[in-house]
ModelCIF file with pLDDT and N, C-alpha, C, O atoms, coordinates in Angstrom:
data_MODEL
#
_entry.id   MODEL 
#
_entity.id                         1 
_entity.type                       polymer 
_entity.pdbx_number_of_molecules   1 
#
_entity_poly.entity_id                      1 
_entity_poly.type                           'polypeptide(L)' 
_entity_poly.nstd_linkage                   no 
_entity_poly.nstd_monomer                   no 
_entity_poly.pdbx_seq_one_letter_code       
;(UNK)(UNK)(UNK)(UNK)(UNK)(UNK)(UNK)(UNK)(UNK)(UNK)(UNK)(UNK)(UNK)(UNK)(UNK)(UNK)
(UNK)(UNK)(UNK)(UNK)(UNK)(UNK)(UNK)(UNK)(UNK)(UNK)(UNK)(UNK)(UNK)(UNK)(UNK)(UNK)
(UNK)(UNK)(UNK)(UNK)(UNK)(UNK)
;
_entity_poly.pdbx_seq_one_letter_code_can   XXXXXXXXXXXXXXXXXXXXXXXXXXXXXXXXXXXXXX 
_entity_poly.pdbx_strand_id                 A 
#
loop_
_entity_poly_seq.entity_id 
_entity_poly_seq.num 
_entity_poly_seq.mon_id 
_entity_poly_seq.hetero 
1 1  UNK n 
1 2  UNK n 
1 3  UNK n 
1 4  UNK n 
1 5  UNK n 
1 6  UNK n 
1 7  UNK n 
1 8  UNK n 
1 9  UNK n 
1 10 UNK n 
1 11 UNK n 
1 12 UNK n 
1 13 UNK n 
1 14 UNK n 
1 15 UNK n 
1 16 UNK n 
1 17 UNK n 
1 18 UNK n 
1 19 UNK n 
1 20 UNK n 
1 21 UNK n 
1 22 UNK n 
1 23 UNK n 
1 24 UNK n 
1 25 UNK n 
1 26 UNK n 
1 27 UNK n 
1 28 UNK n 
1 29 UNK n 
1 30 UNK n 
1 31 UNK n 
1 32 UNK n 
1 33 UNK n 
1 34 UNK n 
1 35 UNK n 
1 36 UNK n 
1 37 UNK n 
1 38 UNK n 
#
_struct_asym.id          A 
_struct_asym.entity_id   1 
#
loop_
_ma_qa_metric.id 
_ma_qa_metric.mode 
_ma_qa_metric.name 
_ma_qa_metric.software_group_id 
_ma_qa_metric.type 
1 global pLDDT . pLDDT 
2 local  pLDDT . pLDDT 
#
_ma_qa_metric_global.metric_id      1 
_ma_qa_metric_global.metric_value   96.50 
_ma_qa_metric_global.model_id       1 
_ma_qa_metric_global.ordinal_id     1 
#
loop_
_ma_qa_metric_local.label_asym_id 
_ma_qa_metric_local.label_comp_id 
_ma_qa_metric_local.label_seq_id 
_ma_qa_metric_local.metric_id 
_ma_qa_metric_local.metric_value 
_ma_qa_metric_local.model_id 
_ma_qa_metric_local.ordinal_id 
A UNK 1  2 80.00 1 1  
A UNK 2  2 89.00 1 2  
A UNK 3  2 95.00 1 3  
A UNK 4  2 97.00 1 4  
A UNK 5  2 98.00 1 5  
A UNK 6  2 98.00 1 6  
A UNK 7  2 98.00 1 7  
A UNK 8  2 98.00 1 8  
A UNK 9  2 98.00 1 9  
A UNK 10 2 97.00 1 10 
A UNK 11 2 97.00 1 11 
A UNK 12 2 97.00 1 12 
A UNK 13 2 97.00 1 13 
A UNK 14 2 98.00 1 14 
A UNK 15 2 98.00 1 15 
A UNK 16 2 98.00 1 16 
A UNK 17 2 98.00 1 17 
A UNK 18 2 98.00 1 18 
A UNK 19 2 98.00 1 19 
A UNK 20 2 98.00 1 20 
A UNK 21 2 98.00 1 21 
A UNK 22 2 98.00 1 22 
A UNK 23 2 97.00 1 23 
A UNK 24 2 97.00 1 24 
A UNK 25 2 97.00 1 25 
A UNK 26 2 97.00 1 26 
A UNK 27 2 95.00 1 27 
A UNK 28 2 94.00 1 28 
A UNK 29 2 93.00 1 29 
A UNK 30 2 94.00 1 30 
A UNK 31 2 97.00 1 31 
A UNK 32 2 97.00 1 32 
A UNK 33 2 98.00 1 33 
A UNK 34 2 98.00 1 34 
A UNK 35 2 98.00 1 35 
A UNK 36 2 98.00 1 36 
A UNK 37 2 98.00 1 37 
A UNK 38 2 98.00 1 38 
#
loop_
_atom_site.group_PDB 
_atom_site.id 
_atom_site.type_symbol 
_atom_site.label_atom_id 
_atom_site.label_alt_id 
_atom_site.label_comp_id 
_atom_site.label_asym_id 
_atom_site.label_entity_id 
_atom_site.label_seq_id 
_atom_site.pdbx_PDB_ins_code 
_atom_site.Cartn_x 
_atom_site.Cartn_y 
_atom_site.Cartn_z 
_atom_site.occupancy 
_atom_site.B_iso_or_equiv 
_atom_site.pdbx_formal_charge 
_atom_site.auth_seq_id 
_atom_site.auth_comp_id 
_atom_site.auth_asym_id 
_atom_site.auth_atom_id 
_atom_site.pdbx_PDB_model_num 
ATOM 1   N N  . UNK A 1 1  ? -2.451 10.038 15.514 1.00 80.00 ? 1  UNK A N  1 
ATOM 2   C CA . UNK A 1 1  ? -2.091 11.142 14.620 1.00 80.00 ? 1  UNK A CA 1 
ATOM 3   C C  . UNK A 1 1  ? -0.640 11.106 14.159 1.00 80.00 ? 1  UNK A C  1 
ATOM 4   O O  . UNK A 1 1  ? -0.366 11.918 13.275 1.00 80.00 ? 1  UNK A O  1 
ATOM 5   N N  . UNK A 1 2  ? 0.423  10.250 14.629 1.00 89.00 ? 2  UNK A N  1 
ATOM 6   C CA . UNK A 1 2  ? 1.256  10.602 14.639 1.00 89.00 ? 2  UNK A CA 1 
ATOM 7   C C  . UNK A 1 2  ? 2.032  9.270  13.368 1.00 89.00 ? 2  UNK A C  1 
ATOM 8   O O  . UNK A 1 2  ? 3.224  9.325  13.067 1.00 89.00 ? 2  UNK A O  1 
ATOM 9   N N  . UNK A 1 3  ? 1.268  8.407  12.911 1.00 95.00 ? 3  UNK A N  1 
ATOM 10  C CA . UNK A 1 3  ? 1.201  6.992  11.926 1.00 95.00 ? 3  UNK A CA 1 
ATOM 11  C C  . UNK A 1 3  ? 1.508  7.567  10.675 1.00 95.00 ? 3  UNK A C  1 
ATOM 12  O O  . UNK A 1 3  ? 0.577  8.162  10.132 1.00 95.00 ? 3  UNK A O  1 
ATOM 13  N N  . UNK A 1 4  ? 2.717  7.530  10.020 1.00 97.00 ? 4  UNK A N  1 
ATOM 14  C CA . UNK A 1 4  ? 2.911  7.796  8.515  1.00 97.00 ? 4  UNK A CA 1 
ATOM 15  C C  . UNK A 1 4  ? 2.246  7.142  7.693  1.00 97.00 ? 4  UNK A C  1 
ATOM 16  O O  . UNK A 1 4  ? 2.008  6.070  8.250  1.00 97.00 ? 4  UNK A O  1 
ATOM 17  N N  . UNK A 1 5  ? 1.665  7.147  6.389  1.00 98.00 ? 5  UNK A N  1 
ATOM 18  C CA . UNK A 1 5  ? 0.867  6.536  5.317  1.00 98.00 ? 5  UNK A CA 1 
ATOM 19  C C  . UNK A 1 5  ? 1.502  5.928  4.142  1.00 98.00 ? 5  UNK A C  1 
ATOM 20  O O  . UNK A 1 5  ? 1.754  6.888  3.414  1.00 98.00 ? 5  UNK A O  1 
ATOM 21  N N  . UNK A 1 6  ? 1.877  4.911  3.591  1.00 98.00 ? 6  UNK A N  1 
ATOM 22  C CA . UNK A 1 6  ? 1.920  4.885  2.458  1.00 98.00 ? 6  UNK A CA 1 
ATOM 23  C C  . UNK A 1 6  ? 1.104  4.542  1.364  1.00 98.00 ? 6  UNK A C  1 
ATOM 24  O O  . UNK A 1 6  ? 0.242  3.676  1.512  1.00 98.00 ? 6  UNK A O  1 
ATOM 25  N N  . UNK A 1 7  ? 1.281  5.167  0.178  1.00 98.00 ? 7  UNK A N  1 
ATOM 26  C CA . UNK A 1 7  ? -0.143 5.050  -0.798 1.00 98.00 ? 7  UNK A CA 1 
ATOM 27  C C  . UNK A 1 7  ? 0.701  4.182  -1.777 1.00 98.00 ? 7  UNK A C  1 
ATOM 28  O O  . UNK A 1 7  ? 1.789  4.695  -2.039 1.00 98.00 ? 7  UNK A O  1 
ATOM 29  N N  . UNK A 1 8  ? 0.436  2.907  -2.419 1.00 98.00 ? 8  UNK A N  1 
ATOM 30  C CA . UNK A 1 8  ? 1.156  2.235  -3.176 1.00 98.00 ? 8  UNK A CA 1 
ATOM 31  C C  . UNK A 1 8  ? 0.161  2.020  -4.397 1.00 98.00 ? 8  UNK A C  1 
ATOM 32  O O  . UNK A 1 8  ? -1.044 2.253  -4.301 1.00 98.00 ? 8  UNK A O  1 
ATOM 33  N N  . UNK A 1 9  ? 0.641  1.655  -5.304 1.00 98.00 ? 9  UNK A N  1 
ATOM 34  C CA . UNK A 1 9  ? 0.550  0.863  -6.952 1.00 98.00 ? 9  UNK A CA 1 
ATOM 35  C C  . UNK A 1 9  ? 0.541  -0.984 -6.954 1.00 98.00 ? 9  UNK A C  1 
ATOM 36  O O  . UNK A 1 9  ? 1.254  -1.761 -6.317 1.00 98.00 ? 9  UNK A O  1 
ATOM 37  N N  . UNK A 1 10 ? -0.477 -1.231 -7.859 1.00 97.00 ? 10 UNK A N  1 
ATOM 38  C CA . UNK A 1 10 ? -0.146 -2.761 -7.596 1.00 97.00 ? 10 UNK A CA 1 
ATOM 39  C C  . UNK A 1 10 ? -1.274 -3.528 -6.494 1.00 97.00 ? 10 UNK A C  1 
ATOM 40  O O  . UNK A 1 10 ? -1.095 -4.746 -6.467 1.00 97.00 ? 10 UNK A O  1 
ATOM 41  N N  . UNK A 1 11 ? -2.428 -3.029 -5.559 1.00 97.00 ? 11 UNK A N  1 
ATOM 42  C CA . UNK A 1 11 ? -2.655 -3.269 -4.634 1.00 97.00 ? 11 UNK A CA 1 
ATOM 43  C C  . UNK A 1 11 ? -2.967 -4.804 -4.622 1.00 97.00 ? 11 UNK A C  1 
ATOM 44  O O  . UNK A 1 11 ? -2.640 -5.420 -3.607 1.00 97.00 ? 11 UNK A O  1 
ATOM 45  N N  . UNK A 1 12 ? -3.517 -5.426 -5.564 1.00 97.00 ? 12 UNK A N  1 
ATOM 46  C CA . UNK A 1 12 ? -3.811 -6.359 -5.899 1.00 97.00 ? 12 UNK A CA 1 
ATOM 47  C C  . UNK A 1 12 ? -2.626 -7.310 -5.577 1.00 97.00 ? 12 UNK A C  1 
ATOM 48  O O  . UNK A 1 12 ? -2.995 -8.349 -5.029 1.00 97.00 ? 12 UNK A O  1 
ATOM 49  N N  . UNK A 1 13 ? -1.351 -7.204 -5.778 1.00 97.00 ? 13 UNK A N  1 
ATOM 50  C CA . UNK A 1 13 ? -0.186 -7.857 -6.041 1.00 97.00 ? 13 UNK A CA 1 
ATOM 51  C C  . UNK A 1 13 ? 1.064  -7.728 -4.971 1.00 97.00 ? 13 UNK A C  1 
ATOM 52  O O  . UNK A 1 13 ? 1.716  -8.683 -4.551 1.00 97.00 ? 13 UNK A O  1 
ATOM 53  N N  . UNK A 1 14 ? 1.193  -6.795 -4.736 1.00 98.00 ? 14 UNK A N  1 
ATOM 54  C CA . UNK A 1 14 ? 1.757  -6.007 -3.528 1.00 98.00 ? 14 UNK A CA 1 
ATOM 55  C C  . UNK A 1 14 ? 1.517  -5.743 -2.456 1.00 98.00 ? 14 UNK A C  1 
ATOM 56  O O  . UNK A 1 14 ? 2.209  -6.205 -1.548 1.00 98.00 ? 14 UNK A O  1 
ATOM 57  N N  . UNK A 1 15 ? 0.445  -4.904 -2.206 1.00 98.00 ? 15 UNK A N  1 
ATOM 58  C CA . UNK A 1 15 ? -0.317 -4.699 -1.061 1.00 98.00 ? 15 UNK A CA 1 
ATOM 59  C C  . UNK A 1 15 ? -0.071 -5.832 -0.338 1.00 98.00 ? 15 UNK A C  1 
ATOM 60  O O  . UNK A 1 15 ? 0.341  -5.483 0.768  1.00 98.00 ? 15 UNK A O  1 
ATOM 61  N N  . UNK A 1 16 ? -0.150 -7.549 -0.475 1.00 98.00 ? 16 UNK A N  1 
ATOM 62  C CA . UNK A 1 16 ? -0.394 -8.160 0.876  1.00 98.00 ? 16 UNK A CA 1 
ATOM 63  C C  . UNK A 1 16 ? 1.054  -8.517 1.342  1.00 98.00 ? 16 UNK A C  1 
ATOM 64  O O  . UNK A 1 16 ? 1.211  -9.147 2.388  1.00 98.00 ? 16 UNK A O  1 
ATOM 65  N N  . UNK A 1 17 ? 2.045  -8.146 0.626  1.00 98.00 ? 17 UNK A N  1 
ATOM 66  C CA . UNK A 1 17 ? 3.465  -8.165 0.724  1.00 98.00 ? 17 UNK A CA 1 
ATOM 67  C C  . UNK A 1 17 ? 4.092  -7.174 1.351  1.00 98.00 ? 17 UNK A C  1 
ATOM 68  O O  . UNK A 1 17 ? 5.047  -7.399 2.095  1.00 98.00 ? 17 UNK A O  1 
ATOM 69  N N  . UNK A 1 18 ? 3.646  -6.020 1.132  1.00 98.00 ? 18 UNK A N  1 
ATOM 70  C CA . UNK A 1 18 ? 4.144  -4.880 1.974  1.00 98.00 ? 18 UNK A CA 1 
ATOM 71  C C  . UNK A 1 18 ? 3.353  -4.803 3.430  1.00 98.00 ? 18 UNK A C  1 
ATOM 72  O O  . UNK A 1 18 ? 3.880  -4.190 4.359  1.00 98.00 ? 18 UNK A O  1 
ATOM 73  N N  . UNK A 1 19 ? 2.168  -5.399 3.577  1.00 98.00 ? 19 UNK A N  1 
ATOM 74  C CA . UNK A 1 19 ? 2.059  -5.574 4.647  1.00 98.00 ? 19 UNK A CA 1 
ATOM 75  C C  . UNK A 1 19 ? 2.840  -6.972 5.347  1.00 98.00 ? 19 UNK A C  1 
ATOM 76  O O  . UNK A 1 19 ? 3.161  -6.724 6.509  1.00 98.00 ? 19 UNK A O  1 
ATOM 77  N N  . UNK A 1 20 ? 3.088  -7.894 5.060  1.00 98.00 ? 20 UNK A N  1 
ATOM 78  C CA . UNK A 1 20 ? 3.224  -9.219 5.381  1.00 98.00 ? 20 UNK A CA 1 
ATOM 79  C C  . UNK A 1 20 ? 4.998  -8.583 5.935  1.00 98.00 ? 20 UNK A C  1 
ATOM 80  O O  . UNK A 1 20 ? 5.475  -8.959 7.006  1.00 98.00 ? 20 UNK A O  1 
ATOM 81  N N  . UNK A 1 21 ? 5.670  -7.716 5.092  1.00 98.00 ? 21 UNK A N  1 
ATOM 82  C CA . UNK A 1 21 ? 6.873  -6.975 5.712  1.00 98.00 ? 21 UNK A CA 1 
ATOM 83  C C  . UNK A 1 21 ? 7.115  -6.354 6.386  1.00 98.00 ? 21 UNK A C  1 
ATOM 84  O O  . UNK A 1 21 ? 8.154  -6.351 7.046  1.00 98.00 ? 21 UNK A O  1 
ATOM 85  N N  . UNK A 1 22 ? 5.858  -5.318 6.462  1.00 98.00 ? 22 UNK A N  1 
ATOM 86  C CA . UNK A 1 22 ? 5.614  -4.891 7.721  1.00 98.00 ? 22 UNK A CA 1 
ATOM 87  C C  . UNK A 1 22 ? 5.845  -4.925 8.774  1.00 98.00 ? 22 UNK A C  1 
ATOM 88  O O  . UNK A 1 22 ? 6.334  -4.022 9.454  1.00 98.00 ? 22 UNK A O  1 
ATOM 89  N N  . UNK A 1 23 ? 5.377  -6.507 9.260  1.00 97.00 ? 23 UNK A N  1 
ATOM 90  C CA . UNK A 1 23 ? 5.036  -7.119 10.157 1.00 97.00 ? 23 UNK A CA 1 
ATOM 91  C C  . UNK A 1 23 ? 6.119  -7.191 10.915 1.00 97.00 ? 23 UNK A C  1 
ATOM 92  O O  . UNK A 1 23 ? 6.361  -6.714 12.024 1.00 97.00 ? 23 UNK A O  1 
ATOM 93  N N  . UNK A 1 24 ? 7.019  -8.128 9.872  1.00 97.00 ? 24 UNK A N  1 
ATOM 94  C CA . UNK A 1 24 ? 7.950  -8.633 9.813  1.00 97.00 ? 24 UNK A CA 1 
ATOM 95  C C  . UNK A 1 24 ? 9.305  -8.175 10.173 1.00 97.00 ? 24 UNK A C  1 
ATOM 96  O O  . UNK A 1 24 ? 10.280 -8.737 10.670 1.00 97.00 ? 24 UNK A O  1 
ATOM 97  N N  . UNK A 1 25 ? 9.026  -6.811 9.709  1.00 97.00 ? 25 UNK A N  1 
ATOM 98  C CA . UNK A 1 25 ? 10.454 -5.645 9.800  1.00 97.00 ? 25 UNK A CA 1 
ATOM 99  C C  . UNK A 1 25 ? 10.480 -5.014 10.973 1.00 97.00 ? 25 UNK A C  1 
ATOM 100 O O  . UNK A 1 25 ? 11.398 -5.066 11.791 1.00 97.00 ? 25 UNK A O  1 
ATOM 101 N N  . UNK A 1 26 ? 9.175  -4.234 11.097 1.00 97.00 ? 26 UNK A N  1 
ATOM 102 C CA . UNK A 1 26 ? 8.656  -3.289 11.873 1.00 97.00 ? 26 UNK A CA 1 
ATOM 103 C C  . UNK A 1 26 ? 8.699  -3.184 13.032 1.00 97.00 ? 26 UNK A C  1 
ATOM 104 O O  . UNK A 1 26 ? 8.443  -4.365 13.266 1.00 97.00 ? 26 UNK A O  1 
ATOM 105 N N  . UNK A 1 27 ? 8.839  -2.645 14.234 1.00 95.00 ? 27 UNK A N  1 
ATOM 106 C CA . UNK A 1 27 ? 8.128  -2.395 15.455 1.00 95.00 ? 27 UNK A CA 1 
ATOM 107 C C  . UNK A 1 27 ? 6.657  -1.967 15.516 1.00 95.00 ? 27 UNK A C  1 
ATOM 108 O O  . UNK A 1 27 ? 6.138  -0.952 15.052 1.00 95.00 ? 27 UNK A O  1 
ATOM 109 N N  . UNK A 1 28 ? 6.370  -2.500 15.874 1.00 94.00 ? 28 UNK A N  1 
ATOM 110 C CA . UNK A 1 28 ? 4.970  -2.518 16.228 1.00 94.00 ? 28 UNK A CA 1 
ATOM 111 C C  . UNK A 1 28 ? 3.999  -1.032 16.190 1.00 94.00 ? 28 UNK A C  1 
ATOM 112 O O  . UNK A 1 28 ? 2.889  -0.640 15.830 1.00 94.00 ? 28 UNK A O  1 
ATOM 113 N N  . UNK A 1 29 ? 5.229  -0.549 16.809 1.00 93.00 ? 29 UNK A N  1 
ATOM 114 C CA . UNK A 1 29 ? 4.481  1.142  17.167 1.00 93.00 ? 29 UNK A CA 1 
ATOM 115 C C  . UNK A 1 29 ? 4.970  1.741  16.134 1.00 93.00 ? 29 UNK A C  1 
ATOM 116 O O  . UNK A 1 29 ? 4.546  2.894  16.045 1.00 93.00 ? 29 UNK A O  1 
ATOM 117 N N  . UNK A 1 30 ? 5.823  1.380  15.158 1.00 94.00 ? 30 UNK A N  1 
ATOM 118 C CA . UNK A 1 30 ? 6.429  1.908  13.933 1.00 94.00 ? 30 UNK A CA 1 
ATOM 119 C C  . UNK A 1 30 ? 5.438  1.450  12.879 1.00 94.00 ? 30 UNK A C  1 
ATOM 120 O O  . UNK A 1 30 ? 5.473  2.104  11.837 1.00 94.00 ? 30 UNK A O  1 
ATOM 121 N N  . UNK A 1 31 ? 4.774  0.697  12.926 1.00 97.00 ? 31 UNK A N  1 
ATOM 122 C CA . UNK A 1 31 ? 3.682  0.473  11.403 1.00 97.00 ? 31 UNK A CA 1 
ATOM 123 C C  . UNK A 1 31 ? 2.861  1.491  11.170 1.00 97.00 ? 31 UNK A C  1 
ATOM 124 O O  . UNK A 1 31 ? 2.273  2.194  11.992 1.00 97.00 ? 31 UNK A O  1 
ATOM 125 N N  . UNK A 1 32 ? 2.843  1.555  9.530  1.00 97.00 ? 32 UNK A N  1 
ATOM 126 C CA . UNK A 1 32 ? 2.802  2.727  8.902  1.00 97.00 ? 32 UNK A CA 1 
ATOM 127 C C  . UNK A 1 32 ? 0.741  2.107  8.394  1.00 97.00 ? 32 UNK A C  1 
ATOM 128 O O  . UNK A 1 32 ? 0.140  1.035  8.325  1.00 97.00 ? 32 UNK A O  1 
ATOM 129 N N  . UNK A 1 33 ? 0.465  3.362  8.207  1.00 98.00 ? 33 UNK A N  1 
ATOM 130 C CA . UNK A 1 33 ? -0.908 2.987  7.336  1.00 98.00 ? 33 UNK A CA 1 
ATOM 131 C C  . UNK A 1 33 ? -0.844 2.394  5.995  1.00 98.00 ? 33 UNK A C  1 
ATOM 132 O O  . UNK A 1 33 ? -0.200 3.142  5.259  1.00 98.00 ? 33 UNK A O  1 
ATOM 133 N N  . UNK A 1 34 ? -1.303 1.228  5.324  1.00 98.00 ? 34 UNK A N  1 
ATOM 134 C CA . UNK A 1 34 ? -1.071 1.326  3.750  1.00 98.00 ? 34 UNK A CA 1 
ATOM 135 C C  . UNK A 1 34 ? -1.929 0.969  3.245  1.00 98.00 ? 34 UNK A C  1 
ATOM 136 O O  . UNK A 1 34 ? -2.692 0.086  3.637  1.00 98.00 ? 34 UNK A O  1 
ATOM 137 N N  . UNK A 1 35 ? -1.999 1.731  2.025  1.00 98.00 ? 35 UNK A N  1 
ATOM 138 C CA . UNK A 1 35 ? -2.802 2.447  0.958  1.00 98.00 ? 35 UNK A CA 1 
ATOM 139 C C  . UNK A 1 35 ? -2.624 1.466  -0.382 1.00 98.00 ? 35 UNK A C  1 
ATOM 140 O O  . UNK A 1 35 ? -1.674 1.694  -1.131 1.00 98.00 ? 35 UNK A O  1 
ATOM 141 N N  . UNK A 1 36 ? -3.586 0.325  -0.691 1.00 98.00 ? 36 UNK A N  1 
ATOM 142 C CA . UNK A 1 36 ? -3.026 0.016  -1.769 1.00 98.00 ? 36 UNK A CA 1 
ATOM 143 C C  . UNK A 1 36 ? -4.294 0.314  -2.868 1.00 98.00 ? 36 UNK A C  1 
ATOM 144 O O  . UNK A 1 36 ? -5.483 0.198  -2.573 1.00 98.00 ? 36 UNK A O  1 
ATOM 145 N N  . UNK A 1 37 ? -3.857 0.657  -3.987 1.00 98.00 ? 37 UNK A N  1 
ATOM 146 C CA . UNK A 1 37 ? -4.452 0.695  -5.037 1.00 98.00 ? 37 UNK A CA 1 
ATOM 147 C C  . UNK A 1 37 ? -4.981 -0.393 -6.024 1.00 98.00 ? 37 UNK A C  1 
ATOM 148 O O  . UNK A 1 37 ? -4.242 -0.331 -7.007 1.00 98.00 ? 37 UNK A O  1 
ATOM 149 N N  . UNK A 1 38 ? -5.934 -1.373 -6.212 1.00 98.00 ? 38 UNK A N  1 
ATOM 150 C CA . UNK A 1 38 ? -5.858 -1.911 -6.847 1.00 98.00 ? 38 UNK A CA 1 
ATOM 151 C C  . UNK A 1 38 ? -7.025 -2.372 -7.629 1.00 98.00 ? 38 UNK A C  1 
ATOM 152 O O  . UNK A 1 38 ? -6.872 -3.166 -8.557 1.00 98.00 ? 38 UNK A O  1 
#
């Protein structure tokens, strides 16, 4: 319950980039839900 969301634009194009940064950036217990549109 406690996982922030982001809803993005682009999902097609973006989406596997903002996750792939995610990864990358993130702590583990810090990854967010994401929402891509595409």
């Amino acid at each position: 319950t406690t996982r922030p969301i982001l809803y993005m634009l682009d999902g097609n194009g973006l989406f596997p980039l903002a996750v792939n940064r995610a990864i990358q950036t993130l702590p583990a217990d810090k990854l967010p839900i994401i929402i891509g549109i595409g």
